[in-house]
N, C-alpha and C. Protein backbone atom coordinates (compact mmCIF):
# COMPACT_ATOMS: atom_id res chain seq x y z
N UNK A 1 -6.92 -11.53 37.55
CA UNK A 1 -6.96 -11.33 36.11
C UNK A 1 -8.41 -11.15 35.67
N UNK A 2 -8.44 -9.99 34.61
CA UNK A 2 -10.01 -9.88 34.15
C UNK A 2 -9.66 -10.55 32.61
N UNK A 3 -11.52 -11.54 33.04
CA UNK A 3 -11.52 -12.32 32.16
C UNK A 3 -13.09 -12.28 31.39
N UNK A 4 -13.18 -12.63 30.46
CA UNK A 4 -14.62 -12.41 29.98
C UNK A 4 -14.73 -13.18 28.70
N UNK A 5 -16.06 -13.66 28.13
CA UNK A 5 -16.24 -14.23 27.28
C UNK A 5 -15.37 -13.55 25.75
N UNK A 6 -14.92 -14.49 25.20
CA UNK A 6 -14.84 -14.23 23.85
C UNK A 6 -16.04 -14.10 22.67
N UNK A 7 -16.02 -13.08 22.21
CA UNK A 7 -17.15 -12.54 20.60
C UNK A 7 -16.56 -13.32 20.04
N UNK A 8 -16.51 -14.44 19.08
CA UNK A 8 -15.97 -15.22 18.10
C UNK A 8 -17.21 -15.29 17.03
N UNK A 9 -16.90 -14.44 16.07
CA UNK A 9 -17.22 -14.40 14.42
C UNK A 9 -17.01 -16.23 13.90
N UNK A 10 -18.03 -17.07 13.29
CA UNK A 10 -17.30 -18.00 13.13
C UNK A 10 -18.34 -18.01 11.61
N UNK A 11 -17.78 -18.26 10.69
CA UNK A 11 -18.31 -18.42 9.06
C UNK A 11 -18.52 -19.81 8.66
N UNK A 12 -19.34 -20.07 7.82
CA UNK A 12 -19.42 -21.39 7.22
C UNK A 12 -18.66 -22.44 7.19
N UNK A 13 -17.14 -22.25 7.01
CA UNK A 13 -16.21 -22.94 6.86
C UNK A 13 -16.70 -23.94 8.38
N UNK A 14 -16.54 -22.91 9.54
CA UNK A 14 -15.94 -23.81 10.49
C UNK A 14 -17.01 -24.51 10.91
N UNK A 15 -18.31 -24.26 10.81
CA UNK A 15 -19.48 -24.54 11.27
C UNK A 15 -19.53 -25.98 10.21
N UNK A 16 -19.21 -26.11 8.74
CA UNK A 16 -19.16 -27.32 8.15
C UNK A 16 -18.12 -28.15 8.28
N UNK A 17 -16.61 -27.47 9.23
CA UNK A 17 -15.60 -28.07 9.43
C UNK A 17 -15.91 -29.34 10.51
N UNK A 18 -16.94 -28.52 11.35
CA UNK A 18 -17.12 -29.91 12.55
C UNK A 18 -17.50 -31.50 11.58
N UNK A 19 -17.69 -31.34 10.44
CA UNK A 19 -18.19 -32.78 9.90
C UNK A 19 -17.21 -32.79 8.68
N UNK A 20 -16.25 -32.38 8.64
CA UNK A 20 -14.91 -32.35 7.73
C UNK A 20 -13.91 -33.19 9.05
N UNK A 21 -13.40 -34.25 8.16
CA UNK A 21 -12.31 -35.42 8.61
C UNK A 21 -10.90 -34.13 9.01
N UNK A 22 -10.29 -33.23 8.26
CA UNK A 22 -9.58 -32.26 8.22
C UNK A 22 -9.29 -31.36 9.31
N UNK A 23 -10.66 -31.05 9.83
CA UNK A 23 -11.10 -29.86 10.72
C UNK A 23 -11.96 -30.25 11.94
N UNK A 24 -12.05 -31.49 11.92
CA UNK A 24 -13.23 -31.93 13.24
C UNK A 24 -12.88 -31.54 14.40
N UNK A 25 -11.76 -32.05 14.49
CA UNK A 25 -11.28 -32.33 15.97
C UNK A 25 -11.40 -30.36 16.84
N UNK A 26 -10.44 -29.81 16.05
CA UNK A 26 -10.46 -28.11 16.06
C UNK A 26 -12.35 -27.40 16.54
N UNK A 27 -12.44 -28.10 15.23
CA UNK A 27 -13.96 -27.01 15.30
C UNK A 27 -14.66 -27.76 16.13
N UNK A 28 -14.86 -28.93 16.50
CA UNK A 28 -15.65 -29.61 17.29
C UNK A 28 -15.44 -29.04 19.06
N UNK A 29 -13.77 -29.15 19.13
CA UNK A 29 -13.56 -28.49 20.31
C UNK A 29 -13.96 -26.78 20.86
N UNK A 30 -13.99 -25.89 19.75
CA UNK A 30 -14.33 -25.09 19.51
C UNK A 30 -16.02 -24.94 19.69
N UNK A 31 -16.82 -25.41 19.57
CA UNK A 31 -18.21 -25.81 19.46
C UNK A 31 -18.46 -26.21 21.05
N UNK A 32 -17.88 -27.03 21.45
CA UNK A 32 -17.72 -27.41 22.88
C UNK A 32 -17.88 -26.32 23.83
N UNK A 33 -16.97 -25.14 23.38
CA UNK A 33 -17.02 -23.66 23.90
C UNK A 33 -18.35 -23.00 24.17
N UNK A 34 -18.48 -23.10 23.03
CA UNK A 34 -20.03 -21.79 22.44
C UNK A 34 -21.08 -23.00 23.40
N UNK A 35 -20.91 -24.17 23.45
CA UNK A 35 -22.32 -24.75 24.03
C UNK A 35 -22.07 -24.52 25.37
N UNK A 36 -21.20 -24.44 25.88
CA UNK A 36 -20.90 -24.58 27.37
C UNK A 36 -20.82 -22.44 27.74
N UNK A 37 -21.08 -22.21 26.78
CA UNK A 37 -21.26 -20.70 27.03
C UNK A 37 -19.60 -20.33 27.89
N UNK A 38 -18.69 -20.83 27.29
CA UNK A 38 -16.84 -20.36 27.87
C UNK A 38 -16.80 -19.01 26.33
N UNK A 39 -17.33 -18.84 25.36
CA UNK A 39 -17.23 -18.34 24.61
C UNK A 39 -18.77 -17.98 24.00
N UNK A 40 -19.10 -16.28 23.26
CA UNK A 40 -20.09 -16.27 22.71
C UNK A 40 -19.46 -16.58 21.06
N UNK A 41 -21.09 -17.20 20.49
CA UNK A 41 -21.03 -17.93 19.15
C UNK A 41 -21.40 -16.49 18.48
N UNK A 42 -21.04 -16.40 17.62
CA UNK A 42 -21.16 -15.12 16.67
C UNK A 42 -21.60 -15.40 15.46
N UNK A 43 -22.43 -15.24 14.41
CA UNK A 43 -22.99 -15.50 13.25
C UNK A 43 -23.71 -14.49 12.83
N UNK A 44 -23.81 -14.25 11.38
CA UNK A 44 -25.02 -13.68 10.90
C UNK A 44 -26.15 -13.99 10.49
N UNK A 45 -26.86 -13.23 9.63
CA UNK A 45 -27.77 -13.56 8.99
C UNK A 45 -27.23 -14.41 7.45
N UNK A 46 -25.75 -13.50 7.11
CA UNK A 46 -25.31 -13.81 6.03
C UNK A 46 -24.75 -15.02 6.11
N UNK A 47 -24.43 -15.86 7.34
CA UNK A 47 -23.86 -17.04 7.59
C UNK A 47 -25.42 -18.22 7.03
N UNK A 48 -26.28 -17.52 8.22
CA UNK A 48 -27.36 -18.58 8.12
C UNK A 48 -28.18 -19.18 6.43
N UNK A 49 -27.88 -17.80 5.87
CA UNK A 49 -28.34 -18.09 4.14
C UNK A 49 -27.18 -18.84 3.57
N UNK A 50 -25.85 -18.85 3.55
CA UNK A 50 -24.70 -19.87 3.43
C UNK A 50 -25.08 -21.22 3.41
N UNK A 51 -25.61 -21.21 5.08
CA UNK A 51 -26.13 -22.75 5.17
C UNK A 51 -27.43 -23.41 4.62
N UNK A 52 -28.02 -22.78 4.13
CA UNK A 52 -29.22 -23.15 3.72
C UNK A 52 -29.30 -24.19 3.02
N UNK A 53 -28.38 -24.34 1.92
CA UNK A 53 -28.17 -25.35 1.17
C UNK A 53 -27.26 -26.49 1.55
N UNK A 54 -26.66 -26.64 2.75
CA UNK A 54 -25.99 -27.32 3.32
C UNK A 54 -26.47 -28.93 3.84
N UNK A 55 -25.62 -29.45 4.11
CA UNK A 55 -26.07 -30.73 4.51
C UNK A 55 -26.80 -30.48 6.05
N UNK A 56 -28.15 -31.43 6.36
CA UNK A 56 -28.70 -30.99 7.56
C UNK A 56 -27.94 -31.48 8.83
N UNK A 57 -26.96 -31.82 8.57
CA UNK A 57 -25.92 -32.17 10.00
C UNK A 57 -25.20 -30.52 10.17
N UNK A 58 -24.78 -30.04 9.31
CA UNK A 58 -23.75 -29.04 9.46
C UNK A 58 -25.64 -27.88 9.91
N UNK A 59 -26.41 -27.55 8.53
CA UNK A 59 -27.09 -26.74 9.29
C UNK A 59 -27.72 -26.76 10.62
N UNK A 60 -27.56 -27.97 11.08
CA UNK A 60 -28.35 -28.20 12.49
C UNK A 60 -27.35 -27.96 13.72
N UNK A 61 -25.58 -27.86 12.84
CA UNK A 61 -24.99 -27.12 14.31
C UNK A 61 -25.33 -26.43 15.07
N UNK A 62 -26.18 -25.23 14.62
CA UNK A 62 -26.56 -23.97 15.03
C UNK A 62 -27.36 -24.09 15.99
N UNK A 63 -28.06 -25.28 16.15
CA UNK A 63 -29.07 -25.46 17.05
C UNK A 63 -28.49 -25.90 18.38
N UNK A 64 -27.49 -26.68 18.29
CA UNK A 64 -26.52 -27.28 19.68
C UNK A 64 -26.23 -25.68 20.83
N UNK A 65 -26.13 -24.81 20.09
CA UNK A 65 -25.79 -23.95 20.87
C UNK A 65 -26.89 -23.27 21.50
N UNK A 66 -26.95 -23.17 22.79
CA UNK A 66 -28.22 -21.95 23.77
C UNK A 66 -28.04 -20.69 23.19
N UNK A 67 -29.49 -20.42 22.48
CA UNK A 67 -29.23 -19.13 22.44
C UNK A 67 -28.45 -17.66 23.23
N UNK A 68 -28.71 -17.96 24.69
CA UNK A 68 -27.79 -17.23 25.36
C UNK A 68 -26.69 -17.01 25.50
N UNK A 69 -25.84 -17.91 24.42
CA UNK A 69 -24.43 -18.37 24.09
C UNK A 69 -24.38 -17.67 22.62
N UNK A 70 -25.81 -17.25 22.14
CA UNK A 70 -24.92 -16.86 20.78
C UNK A 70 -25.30 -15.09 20.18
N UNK A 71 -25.14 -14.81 19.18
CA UNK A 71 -25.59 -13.41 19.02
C UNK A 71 -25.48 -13.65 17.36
N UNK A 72 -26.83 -13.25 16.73
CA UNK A 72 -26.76 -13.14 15.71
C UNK A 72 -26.94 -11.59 14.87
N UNK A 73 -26.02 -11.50 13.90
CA UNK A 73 -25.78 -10.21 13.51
C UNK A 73 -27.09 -10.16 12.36
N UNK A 74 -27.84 -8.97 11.72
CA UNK A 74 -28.22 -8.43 10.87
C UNK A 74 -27.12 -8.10 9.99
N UNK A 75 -28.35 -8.30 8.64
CA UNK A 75 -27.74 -7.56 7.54
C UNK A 75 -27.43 -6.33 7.52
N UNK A 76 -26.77 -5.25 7.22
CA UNK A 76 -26.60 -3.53 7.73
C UNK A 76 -25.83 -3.38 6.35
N UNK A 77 -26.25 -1.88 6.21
CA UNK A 77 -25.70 -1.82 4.83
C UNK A 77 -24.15 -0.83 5.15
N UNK A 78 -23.92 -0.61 6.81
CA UNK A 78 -23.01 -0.46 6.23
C UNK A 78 -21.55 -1.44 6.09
N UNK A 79 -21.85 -2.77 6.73
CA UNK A 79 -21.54 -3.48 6.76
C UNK A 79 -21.13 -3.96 4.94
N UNK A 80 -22.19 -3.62 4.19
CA UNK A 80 -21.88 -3.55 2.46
C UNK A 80 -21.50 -2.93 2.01
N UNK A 81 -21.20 -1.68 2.68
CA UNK A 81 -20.34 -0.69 2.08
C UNK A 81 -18.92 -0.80 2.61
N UNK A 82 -18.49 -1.77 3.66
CA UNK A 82 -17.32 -1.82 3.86
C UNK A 82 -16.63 -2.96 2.95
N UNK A 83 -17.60 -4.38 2.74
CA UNK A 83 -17.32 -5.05 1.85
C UNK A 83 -16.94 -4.77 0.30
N UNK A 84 -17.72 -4.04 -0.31
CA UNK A 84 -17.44 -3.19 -1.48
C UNK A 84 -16.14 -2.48 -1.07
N UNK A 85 -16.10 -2.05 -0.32
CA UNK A 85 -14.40 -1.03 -0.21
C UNK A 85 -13.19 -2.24 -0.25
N UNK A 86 -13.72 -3.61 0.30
CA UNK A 86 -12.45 -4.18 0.11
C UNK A 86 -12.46 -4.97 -1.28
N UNK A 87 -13.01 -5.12 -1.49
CA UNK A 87 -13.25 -5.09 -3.16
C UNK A 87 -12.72 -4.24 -4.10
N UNK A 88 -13.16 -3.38 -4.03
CA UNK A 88 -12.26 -1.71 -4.86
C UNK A 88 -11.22 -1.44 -4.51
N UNK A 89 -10.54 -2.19 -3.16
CA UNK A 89 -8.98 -1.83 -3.15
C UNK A 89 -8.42 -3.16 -3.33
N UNK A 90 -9.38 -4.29 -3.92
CA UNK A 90 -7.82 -5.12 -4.50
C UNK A 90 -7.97 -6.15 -3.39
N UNK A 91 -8.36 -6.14 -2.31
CA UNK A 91 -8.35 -6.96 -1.70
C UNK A 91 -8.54 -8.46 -1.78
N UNK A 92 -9.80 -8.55 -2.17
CA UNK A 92 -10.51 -9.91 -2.89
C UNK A 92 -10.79 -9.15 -4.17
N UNK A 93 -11.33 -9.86 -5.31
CA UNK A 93 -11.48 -10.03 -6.49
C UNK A 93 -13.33 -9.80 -5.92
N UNK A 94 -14.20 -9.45 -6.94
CA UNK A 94 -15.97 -9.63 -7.08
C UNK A 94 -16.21 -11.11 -6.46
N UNK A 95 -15.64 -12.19 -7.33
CA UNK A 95 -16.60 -13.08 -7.02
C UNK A 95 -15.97 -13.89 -5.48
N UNK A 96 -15.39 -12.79 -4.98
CA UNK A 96 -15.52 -12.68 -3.39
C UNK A 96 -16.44 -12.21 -2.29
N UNK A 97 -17.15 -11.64 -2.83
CA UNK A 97 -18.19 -10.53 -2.33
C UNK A 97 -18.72 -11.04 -0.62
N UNK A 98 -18.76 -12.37 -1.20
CA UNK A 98 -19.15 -13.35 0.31
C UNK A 98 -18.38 -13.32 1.65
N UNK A 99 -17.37 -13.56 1.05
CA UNK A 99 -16.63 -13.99 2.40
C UNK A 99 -15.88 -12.39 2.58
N UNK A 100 -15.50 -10.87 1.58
CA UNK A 100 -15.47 -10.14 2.17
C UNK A 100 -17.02 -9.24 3.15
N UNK A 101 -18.00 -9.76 3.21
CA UNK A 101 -19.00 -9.39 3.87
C UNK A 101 -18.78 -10.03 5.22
N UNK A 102 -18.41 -11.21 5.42
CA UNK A 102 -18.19 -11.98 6.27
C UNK A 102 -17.29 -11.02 7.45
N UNK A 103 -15.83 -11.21 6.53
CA UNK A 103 -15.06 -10.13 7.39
C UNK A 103 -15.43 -8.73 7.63
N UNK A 104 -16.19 -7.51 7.06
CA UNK A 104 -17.10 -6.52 7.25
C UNK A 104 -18.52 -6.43 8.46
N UNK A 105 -19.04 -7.84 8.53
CA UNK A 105 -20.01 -7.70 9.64
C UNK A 105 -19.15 -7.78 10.77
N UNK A 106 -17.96 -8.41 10.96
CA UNK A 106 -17.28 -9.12 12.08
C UNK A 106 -16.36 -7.63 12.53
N UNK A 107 -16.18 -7.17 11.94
CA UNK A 107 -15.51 -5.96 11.87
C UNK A 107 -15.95 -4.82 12.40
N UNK A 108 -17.50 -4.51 11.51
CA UNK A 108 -18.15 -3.20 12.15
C UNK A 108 -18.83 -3.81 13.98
N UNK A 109 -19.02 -4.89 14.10
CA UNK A 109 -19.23 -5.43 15.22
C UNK A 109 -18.12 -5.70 16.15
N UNK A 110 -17.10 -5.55 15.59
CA UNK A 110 -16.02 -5.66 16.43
C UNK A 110 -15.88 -7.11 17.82
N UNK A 111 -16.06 -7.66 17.22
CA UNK A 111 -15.82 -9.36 18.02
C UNK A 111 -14.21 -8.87 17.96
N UNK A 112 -14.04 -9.87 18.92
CA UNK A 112 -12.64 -10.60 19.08
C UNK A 112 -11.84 -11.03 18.12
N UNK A 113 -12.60 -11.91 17.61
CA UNK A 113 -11.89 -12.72 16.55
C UNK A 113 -13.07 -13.15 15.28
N UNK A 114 -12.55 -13.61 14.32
CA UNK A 114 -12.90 -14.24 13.65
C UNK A 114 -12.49 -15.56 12.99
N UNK A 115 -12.96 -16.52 12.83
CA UNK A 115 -12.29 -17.75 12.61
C UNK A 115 -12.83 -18.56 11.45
N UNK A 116 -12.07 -18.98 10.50
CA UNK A 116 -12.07 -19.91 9.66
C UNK A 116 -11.78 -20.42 9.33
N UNK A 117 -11.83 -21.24 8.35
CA UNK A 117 -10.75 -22.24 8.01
C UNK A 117 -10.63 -21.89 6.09
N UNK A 118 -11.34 -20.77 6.13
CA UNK A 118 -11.05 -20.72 4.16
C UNK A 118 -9.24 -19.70 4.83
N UNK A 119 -8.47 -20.65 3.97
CA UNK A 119 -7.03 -20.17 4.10
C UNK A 119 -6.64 -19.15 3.06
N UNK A 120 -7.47 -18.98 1.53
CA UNK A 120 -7.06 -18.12 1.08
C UNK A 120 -7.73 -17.45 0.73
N UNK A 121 -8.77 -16.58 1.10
CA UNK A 121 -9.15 -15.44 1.39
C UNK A 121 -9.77 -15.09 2.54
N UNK A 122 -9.17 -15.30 3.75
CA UNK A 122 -9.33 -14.86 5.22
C UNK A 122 -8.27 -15.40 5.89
N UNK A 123 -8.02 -16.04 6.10
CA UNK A 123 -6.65 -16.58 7.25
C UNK A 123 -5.57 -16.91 5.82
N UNK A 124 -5.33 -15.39 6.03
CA UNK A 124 -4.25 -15.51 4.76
C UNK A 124 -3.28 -13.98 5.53
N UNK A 125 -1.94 -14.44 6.02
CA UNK A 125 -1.30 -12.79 6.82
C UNK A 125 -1.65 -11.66 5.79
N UNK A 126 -1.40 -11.66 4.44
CA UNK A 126 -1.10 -10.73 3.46
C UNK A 126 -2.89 -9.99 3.06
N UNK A 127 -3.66 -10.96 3.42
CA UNK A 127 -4.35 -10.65 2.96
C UNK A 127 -5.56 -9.81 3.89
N UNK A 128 -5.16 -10.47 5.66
CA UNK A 128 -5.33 -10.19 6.82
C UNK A 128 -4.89 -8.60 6.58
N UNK A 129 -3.88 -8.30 6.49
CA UNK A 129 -3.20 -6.83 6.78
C UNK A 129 -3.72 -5.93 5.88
N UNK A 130 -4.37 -6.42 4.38
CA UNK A 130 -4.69 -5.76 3.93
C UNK A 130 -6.55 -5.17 4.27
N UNK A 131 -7.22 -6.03 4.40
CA UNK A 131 -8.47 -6.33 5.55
C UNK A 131 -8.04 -4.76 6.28
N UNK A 132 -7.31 -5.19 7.20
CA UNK A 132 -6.85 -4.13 8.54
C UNK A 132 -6.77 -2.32 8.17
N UNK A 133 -5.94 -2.62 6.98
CA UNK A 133 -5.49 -1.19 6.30
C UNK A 133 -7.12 -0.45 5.56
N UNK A 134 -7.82 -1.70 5.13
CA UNK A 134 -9.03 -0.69 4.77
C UNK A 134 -9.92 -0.25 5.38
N UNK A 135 -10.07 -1.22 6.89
CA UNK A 135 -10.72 -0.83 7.66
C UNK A 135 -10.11 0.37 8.70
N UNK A 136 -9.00 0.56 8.54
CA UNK A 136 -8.24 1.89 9.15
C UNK A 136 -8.84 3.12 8.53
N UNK A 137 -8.09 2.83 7.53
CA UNK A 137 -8.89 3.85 5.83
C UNK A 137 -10.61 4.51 6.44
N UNK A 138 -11.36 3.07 6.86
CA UNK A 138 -12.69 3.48 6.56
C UNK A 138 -12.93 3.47 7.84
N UNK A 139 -12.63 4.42 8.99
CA UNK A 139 -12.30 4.88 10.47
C UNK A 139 -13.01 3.36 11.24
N UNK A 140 -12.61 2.20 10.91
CA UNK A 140 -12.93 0.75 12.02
C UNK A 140 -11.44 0.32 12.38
N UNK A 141 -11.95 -0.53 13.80
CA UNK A 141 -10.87 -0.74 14.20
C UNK A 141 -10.19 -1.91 13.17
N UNK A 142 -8.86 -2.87 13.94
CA UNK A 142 -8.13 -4.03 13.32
C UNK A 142 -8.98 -5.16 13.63
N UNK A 143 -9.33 -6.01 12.89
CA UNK A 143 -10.10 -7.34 13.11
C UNK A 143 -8.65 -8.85 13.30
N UNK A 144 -8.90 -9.42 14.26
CA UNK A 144 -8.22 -10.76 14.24
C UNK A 144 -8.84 -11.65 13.50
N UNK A 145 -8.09 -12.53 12.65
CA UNK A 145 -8.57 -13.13 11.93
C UNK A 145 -7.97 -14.59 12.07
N UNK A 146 -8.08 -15.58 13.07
CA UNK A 146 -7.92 -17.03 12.78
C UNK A 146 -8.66 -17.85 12.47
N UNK A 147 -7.64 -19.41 12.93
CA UNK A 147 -8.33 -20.30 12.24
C UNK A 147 -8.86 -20.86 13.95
N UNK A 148 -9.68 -22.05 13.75
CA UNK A 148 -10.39 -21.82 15.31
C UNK A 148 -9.09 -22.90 16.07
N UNK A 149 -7.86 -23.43 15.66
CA UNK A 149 -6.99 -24.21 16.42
C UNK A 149 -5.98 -23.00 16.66
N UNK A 150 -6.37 -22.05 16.18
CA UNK A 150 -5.03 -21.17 16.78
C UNK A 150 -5.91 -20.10 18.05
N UNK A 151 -6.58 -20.01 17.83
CA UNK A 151 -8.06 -19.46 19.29
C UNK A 151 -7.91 -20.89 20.48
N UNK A 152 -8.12 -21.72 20.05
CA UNK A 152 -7.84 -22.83 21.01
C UNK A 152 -6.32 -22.84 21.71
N UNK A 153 -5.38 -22.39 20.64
CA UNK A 153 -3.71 -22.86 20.92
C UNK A 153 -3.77 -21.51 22.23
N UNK A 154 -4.23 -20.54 22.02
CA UNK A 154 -3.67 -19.26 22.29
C UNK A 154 -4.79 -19.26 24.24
N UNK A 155 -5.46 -20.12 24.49
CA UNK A 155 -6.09 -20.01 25.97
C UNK A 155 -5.18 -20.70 26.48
């Protein structure tokens, strides 16, 4: 069997989930991955400004991981022009702008997956398919979109 690291997109949510009572156990195991290099850690630039204001336990996740375990994306504009498209079709509302950029870098980069734990506007099916259809529209492939216990359920 050919096997190879997983690209895993992972957004704010899950990176502050490891110190959420809710989400520890998941994202912590998940984290376990990216340090032990069984999975690459995926982030942006747009993640790392997220955390800025964060508590210094959650921003200092980032550091647990070997760089050789992770890949950090740039800002790209066209990565903002795909976000704006899911915007103009209804997808998210404006004062979404964030987390559809989120799904747009993960997208034009084409990872594996993406994982979070915001349930209603990303790990949402209806809202997933609609994601999919604009990025069809705007010639990118389909993005997966979980939460990081269903990436765990599914090895």
């Amino acid at each position: 069997m050919f096997a190879r690291k997983l690209l895993i997109y992972v957004d704010a949510s899950v990176i502050g989930g490891c110190e959420d009572d809710e989400f520890r156990d998941d994202s912590l195991a998940l984290w376990e991955r990216f340090r032990t290099g069984q999975h690459t850690f995926v982030l942006s630039e747009h993640t790392i400004r997220e955390l800025a204001n964060a508590p210094p336990a959650v921003r200092n996740r980032i550091t647990e991981i070997p760089r050789e375990n992770q890949v950090v994306l740039p800002d790209q504009p066209e990565a903002v022009a795909l976000a704006q498209a899911y915007l103009t079709h209804g997808v998210l509302g404006p004062g979404s702008y964030s987390d559809a950029l989120h799904i747009a870098l993960a997208t034009i980069r084409r990872v594996d997956v993406l994982v979070s734990w915001n349930f209603r506007h990303m790990v949402n099916f209806g809202r997933i398919r609609l994601f999919n259809a604009v990025n069809l529209k705007e010639g990118f492939g389909v993005l997966e979109i979980r939460t990081p216990k269903e990436v765990l359920d599914y090895e």
